[in-house]
C-alpha atoms as a PDB file:
ATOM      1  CA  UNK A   1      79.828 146.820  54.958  1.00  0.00           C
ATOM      2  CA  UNK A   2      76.236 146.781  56.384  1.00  0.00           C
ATOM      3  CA  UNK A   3      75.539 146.727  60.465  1.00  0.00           C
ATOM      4  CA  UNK A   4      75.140 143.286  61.351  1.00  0.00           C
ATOM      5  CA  UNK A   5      71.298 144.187  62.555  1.00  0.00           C
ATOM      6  CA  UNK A   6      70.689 145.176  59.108  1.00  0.00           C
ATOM      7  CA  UNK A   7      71.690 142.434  57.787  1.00  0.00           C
ATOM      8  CA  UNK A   8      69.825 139.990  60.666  1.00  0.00           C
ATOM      9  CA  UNK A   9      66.630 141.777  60.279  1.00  0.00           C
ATOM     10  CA  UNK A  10      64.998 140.487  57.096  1.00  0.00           C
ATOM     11  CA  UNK A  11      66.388 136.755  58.553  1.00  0.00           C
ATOM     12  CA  UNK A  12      64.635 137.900  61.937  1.00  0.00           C
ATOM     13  CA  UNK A  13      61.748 138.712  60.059  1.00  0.00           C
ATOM     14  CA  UNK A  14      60.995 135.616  58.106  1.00  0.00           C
ATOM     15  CA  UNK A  15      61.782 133.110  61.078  1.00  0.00           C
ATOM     16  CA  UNK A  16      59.180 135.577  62.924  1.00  0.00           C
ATOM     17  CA  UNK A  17      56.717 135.312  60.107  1.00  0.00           C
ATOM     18  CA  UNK A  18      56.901 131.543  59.992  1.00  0.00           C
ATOM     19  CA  UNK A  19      56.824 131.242  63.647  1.00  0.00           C
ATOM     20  CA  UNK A  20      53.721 133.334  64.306  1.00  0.00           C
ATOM     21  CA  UNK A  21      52.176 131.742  61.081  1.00  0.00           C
ATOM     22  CA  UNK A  22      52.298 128.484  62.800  1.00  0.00           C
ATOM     23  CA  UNK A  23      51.202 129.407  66.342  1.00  0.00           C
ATOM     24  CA  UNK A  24      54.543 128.462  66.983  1.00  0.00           C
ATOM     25  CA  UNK A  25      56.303 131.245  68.843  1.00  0.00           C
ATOM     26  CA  UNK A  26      57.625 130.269  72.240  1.00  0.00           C
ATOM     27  CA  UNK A  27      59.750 127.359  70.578  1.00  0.00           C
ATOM     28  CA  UNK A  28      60.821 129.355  67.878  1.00  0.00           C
ATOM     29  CA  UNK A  29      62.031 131.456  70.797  1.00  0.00           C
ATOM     30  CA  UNK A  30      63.686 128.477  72.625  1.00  0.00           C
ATOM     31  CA  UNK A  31      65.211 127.161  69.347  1.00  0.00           C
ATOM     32  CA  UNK A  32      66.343 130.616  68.488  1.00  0.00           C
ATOM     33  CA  UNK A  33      68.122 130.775  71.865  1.00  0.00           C
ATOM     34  CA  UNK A  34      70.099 127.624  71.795  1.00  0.00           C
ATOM     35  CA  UNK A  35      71.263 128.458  68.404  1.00  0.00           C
ATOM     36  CA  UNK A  36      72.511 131.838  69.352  1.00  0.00           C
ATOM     37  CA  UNK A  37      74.307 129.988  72.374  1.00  0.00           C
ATOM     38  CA  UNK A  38      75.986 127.024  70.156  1.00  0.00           C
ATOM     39  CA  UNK A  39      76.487 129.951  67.309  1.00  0.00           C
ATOM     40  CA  UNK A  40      78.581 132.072  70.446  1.00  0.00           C
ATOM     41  CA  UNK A  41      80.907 129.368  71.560  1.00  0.00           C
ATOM     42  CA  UNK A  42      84.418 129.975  70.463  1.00  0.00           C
ATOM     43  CA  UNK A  43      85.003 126.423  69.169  1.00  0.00           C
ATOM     44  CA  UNK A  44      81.899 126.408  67.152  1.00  0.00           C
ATOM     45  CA  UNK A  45      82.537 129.669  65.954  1.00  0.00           C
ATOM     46  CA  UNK A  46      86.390 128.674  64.672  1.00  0.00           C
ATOM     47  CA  UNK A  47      84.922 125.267  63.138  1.00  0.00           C
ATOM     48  CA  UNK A  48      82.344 127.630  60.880  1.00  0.00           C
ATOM     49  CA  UNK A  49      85.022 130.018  60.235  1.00  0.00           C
ATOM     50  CA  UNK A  50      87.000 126.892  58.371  1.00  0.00           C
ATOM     51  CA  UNK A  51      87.312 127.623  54.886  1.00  0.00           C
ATOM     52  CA  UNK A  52      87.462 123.732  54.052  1.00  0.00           C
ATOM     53  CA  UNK A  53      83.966 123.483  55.909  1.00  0.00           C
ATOM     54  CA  UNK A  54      81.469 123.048  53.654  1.00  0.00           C
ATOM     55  CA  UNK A  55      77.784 124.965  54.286  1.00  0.00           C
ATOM     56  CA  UNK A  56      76.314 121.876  54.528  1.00  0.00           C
ATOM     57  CA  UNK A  57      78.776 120.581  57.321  1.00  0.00           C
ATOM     58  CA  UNK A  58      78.355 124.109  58.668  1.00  0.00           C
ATOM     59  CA  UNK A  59      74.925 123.920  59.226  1.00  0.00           C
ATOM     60  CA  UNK A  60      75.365 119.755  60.471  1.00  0.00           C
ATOM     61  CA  UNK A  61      77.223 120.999  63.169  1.00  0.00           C
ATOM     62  CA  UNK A  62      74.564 122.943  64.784  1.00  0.00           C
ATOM     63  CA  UNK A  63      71.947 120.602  64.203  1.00  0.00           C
ATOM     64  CA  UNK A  64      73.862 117.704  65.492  1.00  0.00           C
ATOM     65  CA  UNK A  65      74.933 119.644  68.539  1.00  0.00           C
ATOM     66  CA  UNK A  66      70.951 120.490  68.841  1.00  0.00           C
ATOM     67  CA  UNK A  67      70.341 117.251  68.345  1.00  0.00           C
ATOM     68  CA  UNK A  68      66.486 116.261  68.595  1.00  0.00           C
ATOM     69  CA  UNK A  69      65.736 120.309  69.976  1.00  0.00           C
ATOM     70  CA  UNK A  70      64.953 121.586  66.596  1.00  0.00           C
ATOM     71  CA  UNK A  71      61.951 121.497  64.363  1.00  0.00           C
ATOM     72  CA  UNK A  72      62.102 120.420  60.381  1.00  0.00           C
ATOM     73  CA  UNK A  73      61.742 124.373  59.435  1.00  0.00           C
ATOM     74  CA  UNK A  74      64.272 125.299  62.233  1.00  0.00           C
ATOM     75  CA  UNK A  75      66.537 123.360  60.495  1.00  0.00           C
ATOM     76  CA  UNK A  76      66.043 124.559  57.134  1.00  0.00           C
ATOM     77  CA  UNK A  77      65.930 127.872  58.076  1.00  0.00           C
ATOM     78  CA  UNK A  78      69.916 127.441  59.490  1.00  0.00           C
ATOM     79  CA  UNK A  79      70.827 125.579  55.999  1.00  0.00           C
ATOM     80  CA  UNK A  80      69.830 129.145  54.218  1.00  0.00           C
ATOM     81  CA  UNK A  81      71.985 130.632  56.896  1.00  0.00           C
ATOM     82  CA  UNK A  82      75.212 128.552  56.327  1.00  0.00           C
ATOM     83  CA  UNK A  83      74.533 128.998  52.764  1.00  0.00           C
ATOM     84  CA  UNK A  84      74.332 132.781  52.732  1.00  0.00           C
ATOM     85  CA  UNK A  85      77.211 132.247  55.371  1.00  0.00           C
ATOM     86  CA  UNK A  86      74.983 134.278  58.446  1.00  0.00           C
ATOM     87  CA  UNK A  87      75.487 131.967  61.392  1.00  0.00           C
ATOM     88  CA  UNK A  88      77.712 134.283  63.510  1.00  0.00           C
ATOM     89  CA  UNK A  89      74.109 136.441  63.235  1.00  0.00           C
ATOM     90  CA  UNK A  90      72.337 134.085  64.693  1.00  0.00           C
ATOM     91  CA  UNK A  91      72.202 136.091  68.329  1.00  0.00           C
ATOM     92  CA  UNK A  92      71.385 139.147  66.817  1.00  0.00           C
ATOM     93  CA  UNK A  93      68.639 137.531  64.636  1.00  0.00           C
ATOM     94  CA  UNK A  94      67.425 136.155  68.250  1.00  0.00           C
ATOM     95  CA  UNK A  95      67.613 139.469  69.421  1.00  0.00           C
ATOM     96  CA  UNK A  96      65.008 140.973  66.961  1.00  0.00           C
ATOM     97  CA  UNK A  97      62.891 137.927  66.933  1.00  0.00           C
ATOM     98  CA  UNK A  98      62.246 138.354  70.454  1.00  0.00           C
ATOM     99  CA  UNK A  99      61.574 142.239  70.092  1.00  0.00           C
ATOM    100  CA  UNK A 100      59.653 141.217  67.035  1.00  0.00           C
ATOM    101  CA  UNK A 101      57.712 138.583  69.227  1.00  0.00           C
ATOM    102  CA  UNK A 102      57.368 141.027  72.529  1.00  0.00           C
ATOM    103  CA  UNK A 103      55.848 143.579  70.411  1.00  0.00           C
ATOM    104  CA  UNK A 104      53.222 140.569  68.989  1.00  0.00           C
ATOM    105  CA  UNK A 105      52.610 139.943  72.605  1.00  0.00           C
ATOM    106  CA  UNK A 106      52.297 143.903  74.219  1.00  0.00           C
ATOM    107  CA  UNK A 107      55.554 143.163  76.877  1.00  0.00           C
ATOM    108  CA  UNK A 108      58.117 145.457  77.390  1.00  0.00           C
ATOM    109  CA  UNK A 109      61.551 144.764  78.560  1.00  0.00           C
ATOM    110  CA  UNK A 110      62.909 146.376  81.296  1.00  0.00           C
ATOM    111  CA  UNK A 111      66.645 146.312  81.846  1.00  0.00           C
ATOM    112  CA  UNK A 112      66.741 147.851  85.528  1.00  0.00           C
ATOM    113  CA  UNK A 113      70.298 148.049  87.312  1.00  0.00           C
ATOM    114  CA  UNK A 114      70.278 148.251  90.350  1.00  0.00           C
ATOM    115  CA  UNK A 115      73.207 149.227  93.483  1.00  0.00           C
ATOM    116  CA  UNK A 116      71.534 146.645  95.610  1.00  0.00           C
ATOM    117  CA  UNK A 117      69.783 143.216  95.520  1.00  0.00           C
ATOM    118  CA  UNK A 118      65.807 143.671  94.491  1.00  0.00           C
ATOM    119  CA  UNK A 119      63.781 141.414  96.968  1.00  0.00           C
ATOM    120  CA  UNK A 120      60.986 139.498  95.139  1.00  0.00           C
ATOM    121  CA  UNK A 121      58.250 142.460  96.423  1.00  0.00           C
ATOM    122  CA  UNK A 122      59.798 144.740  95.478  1.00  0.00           C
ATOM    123  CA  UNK A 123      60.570 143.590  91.876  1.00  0.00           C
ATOM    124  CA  UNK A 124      56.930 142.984  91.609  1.00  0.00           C
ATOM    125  CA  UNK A 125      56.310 146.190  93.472  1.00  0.00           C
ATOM    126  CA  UNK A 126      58.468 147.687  90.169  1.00  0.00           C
ATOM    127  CA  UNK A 127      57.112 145.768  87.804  1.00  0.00           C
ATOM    128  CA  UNK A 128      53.507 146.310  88.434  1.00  0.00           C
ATOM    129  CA  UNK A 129      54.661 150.283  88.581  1.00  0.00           C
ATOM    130  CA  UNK A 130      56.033 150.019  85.199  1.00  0.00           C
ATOM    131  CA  UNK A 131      52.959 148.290  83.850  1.00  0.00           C
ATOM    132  CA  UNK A 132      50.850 151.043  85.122  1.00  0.00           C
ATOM    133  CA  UNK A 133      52.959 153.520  84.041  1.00  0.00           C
ATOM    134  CA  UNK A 134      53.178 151.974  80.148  1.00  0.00           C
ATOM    135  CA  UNK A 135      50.255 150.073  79.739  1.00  0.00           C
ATOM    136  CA  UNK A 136      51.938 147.086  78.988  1.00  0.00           C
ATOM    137  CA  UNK A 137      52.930 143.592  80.357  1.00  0.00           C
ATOM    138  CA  UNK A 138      57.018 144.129  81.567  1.00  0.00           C
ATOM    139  CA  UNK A 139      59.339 141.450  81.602  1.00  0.00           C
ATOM    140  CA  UNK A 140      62.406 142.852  83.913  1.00  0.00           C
ATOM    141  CA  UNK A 141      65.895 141.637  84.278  1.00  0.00           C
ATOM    142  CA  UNK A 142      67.598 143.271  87.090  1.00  0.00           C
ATOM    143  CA  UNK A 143      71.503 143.989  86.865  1.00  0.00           C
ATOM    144  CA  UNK A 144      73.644 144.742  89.540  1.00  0.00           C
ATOM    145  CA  UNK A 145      75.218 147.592  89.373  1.00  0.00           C
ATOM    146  CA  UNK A 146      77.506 148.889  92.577  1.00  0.00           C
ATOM    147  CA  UNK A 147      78.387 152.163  90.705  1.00  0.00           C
ATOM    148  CA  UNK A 148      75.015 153.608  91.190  1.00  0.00           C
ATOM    149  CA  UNK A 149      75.604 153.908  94.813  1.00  0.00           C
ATOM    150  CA  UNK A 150      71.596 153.658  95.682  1.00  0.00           C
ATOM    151  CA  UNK A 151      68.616 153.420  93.824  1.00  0.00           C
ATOM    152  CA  UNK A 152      67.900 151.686  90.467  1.00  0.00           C
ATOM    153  CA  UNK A 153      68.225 153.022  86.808  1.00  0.00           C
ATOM    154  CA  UNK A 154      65.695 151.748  84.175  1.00  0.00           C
ATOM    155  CA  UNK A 155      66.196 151.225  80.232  1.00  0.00           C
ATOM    156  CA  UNK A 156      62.792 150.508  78.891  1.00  0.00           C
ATOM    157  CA  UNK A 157      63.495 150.631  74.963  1.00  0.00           C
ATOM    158  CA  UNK A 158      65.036 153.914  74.417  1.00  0.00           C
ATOM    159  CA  UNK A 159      63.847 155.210  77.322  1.00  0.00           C
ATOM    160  CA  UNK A 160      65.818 155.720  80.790  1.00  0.00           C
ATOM    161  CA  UNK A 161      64.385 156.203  84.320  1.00  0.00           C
ATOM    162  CA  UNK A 162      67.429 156.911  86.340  1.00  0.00           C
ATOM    163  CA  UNK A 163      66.136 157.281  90.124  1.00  0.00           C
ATOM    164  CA  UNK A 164      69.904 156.537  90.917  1.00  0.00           C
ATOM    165  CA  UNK A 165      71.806 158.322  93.706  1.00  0.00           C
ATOM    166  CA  UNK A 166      74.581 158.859  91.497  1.00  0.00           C
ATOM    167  CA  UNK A 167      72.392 160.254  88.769  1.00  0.00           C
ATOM    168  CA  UNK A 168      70.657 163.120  91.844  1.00  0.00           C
ATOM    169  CA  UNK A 169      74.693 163.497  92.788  1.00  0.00           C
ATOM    170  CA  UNK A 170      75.302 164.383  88.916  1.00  0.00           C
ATOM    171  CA  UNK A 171      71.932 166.746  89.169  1.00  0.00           C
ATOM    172  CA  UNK A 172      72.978 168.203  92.300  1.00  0.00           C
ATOM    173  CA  UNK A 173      76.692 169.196  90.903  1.00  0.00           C
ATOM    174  CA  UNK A 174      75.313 170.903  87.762  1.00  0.00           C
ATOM    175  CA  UNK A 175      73.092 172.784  89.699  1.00  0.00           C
ATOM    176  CA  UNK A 176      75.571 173.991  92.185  1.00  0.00           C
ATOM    177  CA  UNK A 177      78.071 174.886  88.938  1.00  0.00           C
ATOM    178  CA  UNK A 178      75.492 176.954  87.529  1.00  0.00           C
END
């Protein structure tokens, strides 16, 4: 069976092409989101896995629950997903859309974990680092994370910056060993 981001790309890429096609991004974006949020809810996802639901039904459920939030070609685009039975895709088809979109747009997400609470300075402090260092607009989201002890760790793409202490501990202990 294929990866599910296999399968989600070529969906990804046609709700990008329309979207950019139509100057249309940002909602796309927005109406991407709240359908990957209705398409994660347990109940929703038990109601789609009915085999007495009907596609059509399938798809009526997230438009009605999105009532008035979607546009005409939103909606068609989730009847070919009911019908090709690809809704539980729907947040990795987000996912790429939005890497598809960034990409469009020259940003780079950061995912930056850090041991302690960022104040706004020096987020921006960060951020404005990270745009010098990449040459590219970053969007960050910062993650707790009380394991690294001190210091931040940063996941641009498949890149890491780990300025953690726990990562110098690690460095420190395999020099020592050696």
């Amino acid at each position: 069976m294929a990866e599910p981001s296999t399968v989600a790309r070529p969906y990804a890429e046609a709700a990008f092409k329309l979207a950019d096609a139509a100057e249309t991004l940002g909602k796309w974006s927005e109406m991407l989101a709240a359908l990957a949020l209705v398409a994660g809810d347990a109940r929703v996802r038990a109601a789609v896995a009915d085999p007495g639901l009907s596609d059509a039904k399938a798809a009526g459920l997230f438009i009605s629950i999105l009532s008035g939030t979607l546009s005409g070609e939103a909606e068609n685009f989730l009847r070919v997903l009911a019908e090709n039975g690809r809704l539980e895709l729907l947040p990795e088809i987000r996912s790429q859309f939005e890497a598809l979109k960034n990409e469009r747009e020259g940003v780079l997400e950061a995912e930056v974990h850090s041991a302690l609470e960022l104040s706004g300075a020096q987020l921006a402090d960060l951020v404005q680092r990270l745009e010098k260092k990449t040459g590219r607009k970053v969007r960050a989201k910062v993650r707790i994370d009380k394991e690294l002890i001190a210091g931040v760790r940063i996941v641009l793409g498949d890149k890491v910056i780990d300025g953690s202490a726990r990562a110098q501990l690690g460095a420190l202990e395999t020099a020592l060993k050696a």
